[in-house]
N, C-alpha and C. Protein backbone atom coordinates (compact mmCIF):
# COMPACT_ATOMS: atom_id res chain seq x y z
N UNK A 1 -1.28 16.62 15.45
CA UNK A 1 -1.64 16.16 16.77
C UNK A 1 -1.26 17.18 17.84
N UNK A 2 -0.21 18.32 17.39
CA UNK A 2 0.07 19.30 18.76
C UNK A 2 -0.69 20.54 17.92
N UNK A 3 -1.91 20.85 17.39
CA UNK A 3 -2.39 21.32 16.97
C UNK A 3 -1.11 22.92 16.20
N UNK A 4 -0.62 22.27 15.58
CA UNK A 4 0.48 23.64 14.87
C UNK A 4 -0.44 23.45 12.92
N UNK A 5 -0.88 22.81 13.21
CA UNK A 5 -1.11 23.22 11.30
C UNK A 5 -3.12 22.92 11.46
N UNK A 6 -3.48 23.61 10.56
CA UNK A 6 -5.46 23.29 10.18
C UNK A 6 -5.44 22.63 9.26
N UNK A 7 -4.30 22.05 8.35
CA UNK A 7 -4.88 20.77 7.46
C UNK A 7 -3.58 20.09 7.10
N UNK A 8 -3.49 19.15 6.76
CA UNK A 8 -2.50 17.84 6.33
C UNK A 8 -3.12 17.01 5.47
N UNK A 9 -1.96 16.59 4.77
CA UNK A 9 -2.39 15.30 4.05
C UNK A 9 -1.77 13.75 4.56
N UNK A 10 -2.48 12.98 4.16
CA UNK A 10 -2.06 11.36 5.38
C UNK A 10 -3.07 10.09 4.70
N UNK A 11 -1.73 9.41 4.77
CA UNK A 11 -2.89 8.18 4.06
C UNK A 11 -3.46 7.74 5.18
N UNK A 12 -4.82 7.01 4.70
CA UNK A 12 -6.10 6.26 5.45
C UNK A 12 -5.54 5.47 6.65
N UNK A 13 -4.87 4.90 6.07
CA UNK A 13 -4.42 4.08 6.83
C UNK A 13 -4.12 4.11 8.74
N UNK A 14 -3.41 5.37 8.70
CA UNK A 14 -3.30 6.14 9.58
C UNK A 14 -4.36 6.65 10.64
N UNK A 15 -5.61 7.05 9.82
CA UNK A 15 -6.47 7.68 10.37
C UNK A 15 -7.47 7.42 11.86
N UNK A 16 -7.50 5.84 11.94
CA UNK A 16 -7.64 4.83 13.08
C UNK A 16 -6.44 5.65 14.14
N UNK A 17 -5.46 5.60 14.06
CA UNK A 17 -4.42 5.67 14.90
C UNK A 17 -4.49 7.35 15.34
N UNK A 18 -4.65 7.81 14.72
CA UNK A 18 -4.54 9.52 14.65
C UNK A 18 -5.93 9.81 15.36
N UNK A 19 -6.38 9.72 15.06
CA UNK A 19 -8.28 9.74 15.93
C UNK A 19 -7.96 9.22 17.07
N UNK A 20 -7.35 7.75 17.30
CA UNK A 20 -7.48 7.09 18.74
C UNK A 20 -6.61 8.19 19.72
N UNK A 21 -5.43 8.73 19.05
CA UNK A 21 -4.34 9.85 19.90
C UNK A 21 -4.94 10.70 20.38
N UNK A 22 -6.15 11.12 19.51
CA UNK A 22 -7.02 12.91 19.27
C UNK A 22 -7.96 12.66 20.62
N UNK A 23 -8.29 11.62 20.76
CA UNK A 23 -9.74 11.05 21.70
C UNK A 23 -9.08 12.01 23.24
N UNK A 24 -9.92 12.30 23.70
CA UNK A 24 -9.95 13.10 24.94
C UNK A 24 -8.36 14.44 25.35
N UNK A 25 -8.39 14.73 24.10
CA UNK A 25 -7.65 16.03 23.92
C UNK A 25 -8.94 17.09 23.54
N UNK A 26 -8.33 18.39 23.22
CA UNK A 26 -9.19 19.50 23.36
C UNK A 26 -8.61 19.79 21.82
N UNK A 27 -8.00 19.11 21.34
CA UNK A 27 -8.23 19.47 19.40
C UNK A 27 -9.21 18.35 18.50
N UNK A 28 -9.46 18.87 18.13
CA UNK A 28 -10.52 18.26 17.15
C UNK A 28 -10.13 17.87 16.12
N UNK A 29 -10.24 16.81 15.65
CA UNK A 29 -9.57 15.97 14.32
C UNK A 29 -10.54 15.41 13.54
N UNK A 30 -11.04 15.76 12.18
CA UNK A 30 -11.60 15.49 11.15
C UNK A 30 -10.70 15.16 10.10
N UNK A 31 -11.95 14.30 9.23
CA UNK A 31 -10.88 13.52 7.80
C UNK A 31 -12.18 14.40 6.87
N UNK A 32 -11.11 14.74 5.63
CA UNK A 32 -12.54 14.60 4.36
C UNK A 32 -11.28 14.83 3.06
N UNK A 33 -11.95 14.60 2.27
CA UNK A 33 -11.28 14.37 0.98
C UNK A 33 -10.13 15.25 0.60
N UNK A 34 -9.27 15.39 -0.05
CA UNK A 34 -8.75 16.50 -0.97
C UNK A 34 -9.41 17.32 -1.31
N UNK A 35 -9.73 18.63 -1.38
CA UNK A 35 -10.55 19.29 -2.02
C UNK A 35 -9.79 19.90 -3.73
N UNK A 36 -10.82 20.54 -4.48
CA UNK A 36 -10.29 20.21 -5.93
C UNK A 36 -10.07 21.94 -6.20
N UNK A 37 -10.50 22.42 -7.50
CA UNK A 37 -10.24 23.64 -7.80
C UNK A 37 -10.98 24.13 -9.28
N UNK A 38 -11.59 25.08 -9.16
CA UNK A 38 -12.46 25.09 -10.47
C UNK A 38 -11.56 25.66 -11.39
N UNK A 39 -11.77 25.48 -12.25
CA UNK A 39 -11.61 25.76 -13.75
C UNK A 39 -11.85 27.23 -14.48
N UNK A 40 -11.19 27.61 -15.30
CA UNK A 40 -11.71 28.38 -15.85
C UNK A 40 -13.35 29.02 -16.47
N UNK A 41 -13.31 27.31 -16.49
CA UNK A 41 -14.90 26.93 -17.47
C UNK A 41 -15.87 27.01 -16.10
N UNK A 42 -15.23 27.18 -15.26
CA UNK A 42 -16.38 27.18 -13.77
C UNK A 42 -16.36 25.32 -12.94
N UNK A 43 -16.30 24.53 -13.55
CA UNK A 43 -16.02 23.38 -13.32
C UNK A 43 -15.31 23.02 -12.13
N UNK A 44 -15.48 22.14 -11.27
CA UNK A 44 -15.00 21.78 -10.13
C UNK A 44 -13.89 20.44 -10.53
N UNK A 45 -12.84 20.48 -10.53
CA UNK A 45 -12.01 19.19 -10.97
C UNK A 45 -11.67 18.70 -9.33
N UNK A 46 -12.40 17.55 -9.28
CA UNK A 46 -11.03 16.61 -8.34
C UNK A 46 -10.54 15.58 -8.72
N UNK A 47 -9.19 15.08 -8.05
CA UNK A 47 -9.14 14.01 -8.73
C UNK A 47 -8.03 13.83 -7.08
N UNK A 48 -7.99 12.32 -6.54
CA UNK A 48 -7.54 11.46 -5.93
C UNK A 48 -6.62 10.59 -5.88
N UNK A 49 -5.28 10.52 -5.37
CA UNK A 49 -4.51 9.45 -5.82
C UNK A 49 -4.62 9.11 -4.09
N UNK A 50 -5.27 7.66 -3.78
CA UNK A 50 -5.20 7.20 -2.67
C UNK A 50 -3.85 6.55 -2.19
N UNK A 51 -3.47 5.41 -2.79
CA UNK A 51 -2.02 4.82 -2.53
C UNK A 51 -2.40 3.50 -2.52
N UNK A 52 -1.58 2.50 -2.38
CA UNK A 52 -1.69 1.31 -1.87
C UNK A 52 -0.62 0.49 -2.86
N UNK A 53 -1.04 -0.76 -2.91
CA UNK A 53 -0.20 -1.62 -3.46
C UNK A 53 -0.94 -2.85 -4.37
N UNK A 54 -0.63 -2.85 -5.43
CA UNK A 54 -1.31 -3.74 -6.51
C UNK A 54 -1.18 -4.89 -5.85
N UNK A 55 -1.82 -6.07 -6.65
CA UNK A 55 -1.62 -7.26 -6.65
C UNK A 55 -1.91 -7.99 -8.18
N UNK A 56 -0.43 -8.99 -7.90
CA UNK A 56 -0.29 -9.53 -9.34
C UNK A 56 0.21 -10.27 -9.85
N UNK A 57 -0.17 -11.12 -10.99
CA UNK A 57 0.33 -12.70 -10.66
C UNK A 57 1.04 -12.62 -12.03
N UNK A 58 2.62 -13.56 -11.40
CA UNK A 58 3.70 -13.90 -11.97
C UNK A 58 3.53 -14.42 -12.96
N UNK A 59 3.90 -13.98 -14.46
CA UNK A 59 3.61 -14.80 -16.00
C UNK A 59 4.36 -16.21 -15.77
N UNK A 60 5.23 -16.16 -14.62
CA UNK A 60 6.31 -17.24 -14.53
C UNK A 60 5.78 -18.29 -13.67
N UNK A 61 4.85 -17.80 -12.91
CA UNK A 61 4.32 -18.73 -11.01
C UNK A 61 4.43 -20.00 -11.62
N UNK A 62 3.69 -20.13 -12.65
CA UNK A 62 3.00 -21.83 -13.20
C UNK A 62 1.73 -22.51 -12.58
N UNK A 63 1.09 -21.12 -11.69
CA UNK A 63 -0.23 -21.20 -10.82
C UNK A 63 -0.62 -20.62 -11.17
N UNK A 64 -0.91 -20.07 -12.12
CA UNK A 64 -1.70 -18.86 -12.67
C UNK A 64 -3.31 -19.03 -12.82
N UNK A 65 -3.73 -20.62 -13.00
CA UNK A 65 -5.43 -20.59 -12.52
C UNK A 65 -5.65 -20.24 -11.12
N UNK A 66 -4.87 -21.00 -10.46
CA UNK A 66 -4.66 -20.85 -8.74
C UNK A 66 -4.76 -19.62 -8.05
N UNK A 67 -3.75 -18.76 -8.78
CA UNK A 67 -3.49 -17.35 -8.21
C UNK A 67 -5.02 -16.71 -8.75
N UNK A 68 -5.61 -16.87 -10.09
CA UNK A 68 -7.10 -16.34 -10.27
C UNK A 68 -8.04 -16.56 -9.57
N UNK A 69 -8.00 -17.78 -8.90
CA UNK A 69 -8.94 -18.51 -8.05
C UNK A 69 -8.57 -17.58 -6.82
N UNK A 70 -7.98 -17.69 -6.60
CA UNK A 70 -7.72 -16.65 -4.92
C UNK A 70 -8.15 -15.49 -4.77
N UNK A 71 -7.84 -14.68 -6.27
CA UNK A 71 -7.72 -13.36 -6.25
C UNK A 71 -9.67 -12.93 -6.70
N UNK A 72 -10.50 -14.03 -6.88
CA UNK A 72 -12.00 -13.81 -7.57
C UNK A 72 -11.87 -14.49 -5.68
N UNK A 73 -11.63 -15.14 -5.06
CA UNK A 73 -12.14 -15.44 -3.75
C UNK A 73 -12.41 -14.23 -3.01
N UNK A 74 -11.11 -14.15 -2.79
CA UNK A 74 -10.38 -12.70 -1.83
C UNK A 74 -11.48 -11.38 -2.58
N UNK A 75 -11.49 -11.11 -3.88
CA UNK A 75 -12.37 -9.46 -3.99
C UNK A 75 -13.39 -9.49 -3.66
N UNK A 76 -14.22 -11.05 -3.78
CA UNK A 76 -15.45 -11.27 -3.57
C UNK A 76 -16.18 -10.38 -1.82
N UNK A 77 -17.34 -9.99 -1.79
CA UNK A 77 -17.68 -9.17 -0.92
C UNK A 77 -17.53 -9.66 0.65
N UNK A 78 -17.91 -11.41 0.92
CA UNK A 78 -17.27 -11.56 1.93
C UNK A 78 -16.05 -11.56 2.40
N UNK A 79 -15.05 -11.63 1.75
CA UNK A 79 -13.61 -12.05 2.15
C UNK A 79 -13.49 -10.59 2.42
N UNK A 80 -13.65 -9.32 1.57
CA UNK A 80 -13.27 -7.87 1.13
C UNK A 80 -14.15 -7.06 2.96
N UNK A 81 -15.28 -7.89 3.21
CA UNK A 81 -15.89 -7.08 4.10
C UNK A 81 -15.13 -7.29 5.32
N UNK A 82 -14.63 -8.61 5.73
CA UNK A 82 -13.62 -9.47 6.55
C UNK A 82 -12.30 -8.36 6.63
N UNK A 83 -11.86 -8.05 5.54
CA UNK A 83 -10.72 -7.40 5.11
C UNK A 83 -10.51 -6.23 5.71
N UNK A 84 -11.38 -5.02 5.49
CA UNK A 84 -12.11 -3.58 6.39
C UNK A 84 -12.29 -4.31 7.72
N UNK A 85 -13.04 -4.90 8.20
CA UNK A 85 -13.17 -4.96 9.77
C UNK A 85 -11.97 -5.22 9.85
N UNK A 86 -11.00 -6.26 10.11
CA UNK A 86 -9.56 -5.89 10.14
C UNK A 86 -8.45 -4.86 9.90
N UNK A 87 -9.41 -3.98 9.34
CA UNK A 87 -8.26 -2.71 9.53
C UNK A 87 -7.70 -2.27 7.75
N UNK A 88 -8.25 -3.66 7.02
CA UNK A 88 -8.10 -3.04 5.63
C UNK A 88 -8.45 -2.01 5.12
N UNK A 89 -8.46 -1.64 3.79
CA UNK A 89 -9.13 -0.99 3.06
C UNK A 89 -9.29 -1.73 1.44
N UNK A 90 -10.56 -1.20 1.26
CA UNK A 90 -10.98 -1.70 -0.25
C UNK A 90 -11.55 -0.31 -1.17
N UNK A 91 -11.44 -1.73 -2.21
CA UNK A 91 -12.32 -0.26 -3.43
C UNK A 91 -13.47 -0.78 -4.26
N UNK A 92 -13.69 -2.32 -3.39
CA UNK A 92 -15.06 -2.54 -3.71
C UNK A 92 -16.36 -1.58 -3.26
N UNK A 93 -17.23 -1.48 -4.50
CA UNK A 93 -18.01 -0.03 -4.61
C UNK A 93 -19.39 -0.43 -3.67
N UNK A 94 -19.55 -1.72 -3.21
CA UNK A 94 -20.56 -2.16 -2.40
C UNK A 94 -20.11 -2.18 -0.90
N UNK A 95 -19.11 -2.10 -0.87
CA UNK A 95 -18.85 -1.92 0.72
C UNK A 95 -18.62 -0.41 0.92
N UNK A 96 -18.01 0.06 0.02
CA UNK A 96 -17.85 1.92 0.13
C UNK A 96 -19.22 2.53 -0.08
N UNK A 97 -20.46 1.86 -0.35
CA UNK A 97 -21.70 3.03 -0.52
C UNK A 97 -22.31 2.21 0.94
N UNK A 98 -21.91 0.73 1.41
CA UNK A 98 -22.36 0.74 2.41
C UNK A 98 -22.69 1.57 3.72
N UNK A 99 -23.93 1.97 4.53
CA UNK A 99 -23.62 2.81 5.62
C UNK A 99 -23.17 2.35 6.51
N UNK A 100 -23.21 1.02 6.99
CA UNK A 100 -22.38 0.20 8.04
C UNK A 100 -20.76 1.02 7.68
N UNK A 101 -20.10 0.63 6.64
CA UNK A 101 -19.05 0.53 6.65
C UNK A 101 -18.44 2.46 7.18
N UNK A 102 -19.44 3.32 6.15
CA UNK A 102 -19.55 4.54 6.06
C UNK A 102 -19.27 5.09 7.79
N UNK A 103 -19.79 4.12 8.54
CA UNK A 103 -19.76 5.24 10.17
C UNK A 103 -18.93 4.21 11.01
N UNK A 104 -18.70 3.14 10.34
CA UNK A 104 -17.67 2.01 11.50
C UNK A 104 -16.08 2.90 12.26
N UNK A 105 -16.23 3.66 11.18
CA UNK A 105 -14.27 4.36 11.54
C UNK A 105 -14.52 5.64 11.16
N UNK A 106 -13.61 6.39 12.07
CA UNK A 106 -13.26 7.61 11.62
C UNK A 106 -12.62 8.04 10.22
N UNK A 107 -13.20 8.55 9.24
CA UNK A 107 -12.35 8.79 8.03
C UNK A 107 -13.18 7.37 6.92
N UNK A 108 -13.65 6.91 7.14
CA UNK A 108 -14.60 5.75 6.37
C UNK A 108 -14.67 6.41 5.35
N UNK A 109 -15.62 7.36 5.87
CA UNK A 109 -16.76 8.72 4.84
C UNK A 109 -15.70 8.88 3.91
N UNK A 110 -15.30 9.65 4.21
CA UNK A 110 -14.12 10.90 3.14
C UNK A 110 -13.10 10.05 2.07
N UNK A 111 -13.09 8.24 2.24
CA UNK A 111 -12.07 7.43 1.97
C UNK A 111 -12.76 7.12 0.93
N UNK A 112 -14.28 6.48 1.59
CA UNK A 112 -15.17 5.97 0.75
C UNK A 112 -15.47 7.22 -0.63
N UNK A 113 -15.64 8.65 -0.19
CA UNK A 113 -15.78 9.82 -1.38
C UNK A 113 -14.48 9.70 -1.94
N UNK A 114 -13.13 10.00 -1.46
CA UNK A 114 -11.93 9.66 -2.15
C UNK A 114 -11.70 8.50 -3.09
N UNK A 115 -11.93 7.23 -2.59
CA UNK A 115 -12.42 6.11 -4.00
C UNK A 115 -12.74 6.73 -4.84
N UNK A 116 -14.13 7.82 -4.82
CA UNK A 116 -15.16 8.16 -6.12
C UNK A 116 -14.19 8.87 -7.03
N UNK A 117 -13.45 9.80 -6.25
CA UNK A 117 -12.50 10.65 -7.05
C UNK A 117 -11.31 9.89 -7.75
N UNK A 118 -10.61 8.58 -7.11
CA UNK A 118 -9.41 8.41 -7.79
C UNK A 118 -9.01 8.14 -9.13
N UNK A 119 -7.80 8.89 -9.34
CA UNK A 119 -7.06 8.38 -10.76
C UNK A 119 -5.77 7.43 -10.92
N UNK A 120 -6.42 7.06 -11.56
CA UNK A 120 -4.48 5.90 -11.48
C UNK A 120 -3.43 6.27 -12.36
N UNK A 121 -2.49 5.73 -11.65
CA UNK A 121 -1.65 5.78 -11.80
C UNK A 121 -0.53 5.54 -12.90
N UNK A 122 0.50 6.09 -13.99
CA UNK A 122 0.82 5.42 -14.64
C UNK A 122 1.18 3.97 -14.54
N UNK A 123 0.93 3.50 -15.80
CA UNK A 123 1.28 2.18 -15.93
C UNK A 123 1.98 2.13 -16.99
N UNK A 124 3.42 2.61 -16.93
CA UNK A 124 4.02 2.56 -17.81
C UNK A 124 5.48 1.67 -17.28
N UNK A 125 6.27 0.68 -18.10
CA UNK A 125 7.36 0.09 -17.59
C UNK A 125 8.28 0.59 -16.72
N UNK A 126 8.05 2.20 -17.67
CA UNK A 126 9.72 2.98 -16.98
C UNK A 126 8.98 3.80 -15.42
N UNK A 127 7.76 3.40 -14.98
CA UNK A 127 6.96 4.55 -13.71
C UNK A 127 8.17 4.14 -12.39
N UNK A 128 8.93 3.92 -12.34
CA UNK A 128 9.75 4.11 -11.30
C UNK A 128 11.17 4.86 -11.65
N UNK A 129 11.67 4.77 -12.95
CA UNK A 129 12.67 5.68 -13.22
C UNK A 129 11.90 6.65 -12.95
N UNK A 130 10.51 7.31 -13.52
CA UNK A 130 9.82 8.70 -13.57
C UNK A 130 9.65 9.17 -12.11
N UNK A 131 9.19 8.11 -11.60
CA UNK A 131 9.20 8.65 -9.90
C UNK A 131 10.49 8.84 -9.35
N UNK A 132 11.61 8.23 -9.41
CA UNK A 132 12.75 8.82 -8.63
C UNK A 132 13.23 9.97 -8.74
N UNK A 133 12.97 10.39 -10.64
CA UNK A 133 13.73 11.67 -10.71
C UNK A 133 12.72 12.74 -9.80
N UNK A 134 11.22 12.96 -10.08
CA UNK A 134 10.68 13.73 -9.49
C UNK A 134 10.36 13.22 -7.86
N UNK A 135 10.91 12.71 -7.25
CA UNK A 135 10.81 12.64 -6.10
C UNK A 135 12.32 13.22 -5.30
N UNK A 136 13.30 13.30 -6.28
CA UNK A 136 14.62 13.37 -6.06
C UNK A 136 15.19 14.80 -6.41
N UNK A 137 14.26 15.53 -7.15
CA UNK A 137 13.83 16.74 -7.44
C UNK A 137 12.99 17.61 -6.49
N UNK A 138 11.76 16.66 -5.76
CA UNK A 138 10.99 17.22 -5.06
C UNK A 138 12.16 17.63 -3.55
N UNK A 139 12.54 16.50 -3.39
CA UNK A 139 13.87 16.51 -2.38
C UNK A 139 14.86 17.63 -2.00
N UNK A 140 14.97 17.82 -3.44
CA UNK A 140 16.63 18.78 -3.56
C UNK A 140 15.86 20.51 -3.35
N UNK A 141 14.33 20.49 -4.44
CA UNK A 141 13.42 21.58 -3.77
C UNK A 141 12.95 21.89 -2.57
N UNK A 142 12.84 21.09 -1.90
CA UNK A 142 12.37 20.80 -0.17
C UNK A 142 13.94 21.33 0.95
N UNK A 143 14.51 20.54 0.20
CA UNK A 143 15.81 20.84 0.86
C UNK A 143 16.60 22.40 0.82
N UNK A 144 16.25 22.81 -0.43
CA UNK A 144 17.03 24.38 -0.73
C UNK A 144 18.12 23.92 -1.66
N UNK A 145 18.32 22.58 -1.54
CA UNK A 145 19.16 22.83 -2.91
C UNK A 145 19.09 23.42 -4.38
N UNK A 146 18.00 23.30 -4.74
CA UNK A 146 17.51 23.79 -6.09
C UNK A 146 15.87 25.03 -5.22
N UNK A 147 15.86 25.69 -6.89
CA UNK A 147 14.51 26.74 -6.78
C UNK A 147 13.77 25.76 -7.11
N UNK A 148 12.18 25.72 -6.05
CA UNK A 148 11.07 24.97 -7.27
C UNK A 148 10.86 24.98 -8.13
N UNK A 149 11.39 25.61 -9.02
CA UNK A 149 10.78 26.13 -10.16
C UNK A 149 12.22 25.83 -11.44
N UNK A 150 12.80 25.65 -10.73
CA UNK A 150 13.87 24.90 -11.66
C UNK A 150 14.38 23.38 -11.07
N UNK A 151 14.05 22.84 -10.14
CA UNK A 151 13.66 21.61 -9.52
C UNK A 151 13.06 20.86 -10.46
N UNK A 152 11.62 21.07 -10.66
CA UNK A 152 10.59 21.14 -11.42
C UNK A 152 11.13 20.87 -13.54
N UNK A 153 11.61 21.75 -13.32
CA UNK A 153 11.86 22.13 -14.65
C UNK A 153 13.18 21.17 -15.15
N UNK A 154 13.73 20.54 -14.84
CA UNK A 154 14.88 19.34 -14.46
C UNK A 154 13.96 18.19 -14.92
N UNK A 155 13.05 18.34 -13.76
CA UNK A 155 12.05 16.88 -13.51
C UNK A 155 11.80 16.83 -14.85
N UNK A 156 10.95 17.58 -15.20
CA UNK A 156 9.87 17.26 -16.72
C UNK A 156 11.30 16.97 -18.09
N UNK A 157 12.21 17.59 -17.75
CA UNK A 157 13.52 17.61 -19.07
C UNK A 157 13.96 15.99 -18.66
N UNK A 158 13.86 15.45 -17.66
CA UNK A 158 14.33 14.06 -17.50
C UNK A 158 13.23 12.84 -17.98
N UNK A 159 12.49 13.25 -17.42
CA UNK A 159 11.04 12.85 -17.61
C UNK A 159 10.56 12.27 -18.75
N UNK A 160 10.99 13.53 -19.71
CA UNK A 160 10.46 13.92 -20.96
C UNK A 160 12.04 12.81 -21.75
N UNK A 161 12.85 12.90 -21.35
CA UNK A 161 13.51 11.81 -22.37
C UNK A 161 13.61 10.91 -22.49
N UNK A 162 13.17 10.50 -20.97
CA UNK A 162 12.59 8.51 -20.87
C UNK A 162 11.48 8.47 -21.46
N UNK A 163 10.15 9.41 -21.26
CA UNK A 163 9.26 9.31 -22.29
C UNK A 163 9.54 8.85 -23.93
N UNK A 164 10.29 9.84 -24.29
CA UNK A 164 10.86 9.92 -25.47
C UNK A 164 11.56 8.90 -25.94
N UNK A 165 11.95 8.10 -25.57
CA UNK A 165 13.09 6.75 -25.41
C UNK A 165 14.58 7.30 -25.70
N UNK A 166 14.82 8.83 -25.51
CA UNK A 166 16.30 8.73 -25.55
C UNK A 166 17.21 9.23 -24.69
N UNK A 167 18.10 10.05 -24.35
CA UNK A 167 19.28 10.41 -23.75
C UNK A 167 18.34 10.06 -21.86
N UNK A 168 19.10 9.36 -20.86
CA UNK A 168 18.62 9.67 -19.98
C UNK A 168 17.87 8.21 -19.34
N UNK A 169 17.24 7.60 -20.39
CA UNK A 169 16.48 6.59 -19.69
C UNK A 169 16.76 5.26 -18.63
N UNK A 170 18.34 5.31 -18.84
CA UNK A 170 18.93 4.23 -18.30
C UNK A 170 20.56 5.08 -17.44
N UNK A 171 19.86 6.46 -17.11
CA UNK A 171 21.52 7.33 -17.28
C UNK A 171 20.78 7.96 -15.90
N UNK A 172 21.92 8.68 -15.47
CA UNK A 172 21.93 9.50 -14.44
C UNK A 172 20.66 10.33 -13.52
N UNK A 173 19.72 9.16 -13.02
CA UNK A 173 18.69 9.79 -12.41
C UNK A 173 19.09 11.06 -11.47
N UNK A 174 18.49 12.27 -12.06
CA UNK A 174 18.66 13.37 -10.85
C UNK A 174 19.76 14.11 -10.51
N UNK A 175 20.78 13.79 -11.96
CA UNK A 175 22.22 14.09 -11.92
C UNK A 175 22.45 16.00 -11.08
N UNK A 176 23.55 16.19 -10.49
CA UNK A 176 23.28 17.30 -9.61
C UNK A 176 23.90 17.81 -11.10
């Protein structure tokens, strides 16, 4: 916003708010996707991790038709289109090829192409031990405590033994 950098990364979410700041300044603010990187083979790879937050019903609730009933209400295209004009976001594929939706907001476009690209996320039990160490790694690299490159190299040796199911999985995330 004080024009010091030509690109950033920022979730969607944001992008309403960041545009409304930009409006009658003399910098110019555009959204568009991640861009990707070819391959050896010549190939263009992208791939997208947007963000957000699941939704998901308790083996325990004892509402579990209830909570299905809501959740086939709620994705359904009216409730989901309701959802975006309020400021949501979706990843229903009929409101993202929509052109209404496509020019309603700044950053629509590039969100709606970002959908096309995304990959998910592990879904593995232990994905939050795995994220702390490499976020706690990314940290100590950011910070100067560690080289990236042995930051890094920590991460995957920690990583790699919760994978593994042994030394580490229940032990010293990120130990200095």
């Amino acid at each position: 916003m004080e024009g010091r950098v030509a690109l950033g990364i920022q979730w969607y979410y944001y992008f309403a708010e960041l545009a409304a700041r930009s409006r009658g300044t003399k910098r110019e603010l555009g959204f568009a996707a991640l861009p990707g990187q070819k391959g050896a083979d010549g190939k263009l790879r992208r791939a997208v991790m947007v963000g957000g937050q699941g939704v998901s019903i308790n083996r325990y609730s004892g509402h579990e038709p209830e909570a299905w009933k809501f959740l086939e209400w709620f994705m359904a295209r009216p409730q989901q289109a309701k959802w975006v004009a309020g400021g949501g976001r979706t990843g229903l594929v009929a409101i993202l090829q929509d052109p209404s939706f496509r020019s309603a907001a700044p950053g629509n476009d590039s969100f709606a192409l970002s959908m096309s690209l995304t990959r998910d996320y592990w879904h593995l039990p232990v994905y939050p031990q795995l994220l702390q160490i490499y976020q706690g790694y990314v940290h100590r690299a950011v910070s100067g405590d560690l080289p990236p490159d042995e930051a890094l190299r920590r991460s995957a040796r920690e990583q790699d033994a919760i994978l593994a199911g042994g030394e580490g999985a229940n032990g010293n995330l990120c130990a200095r």
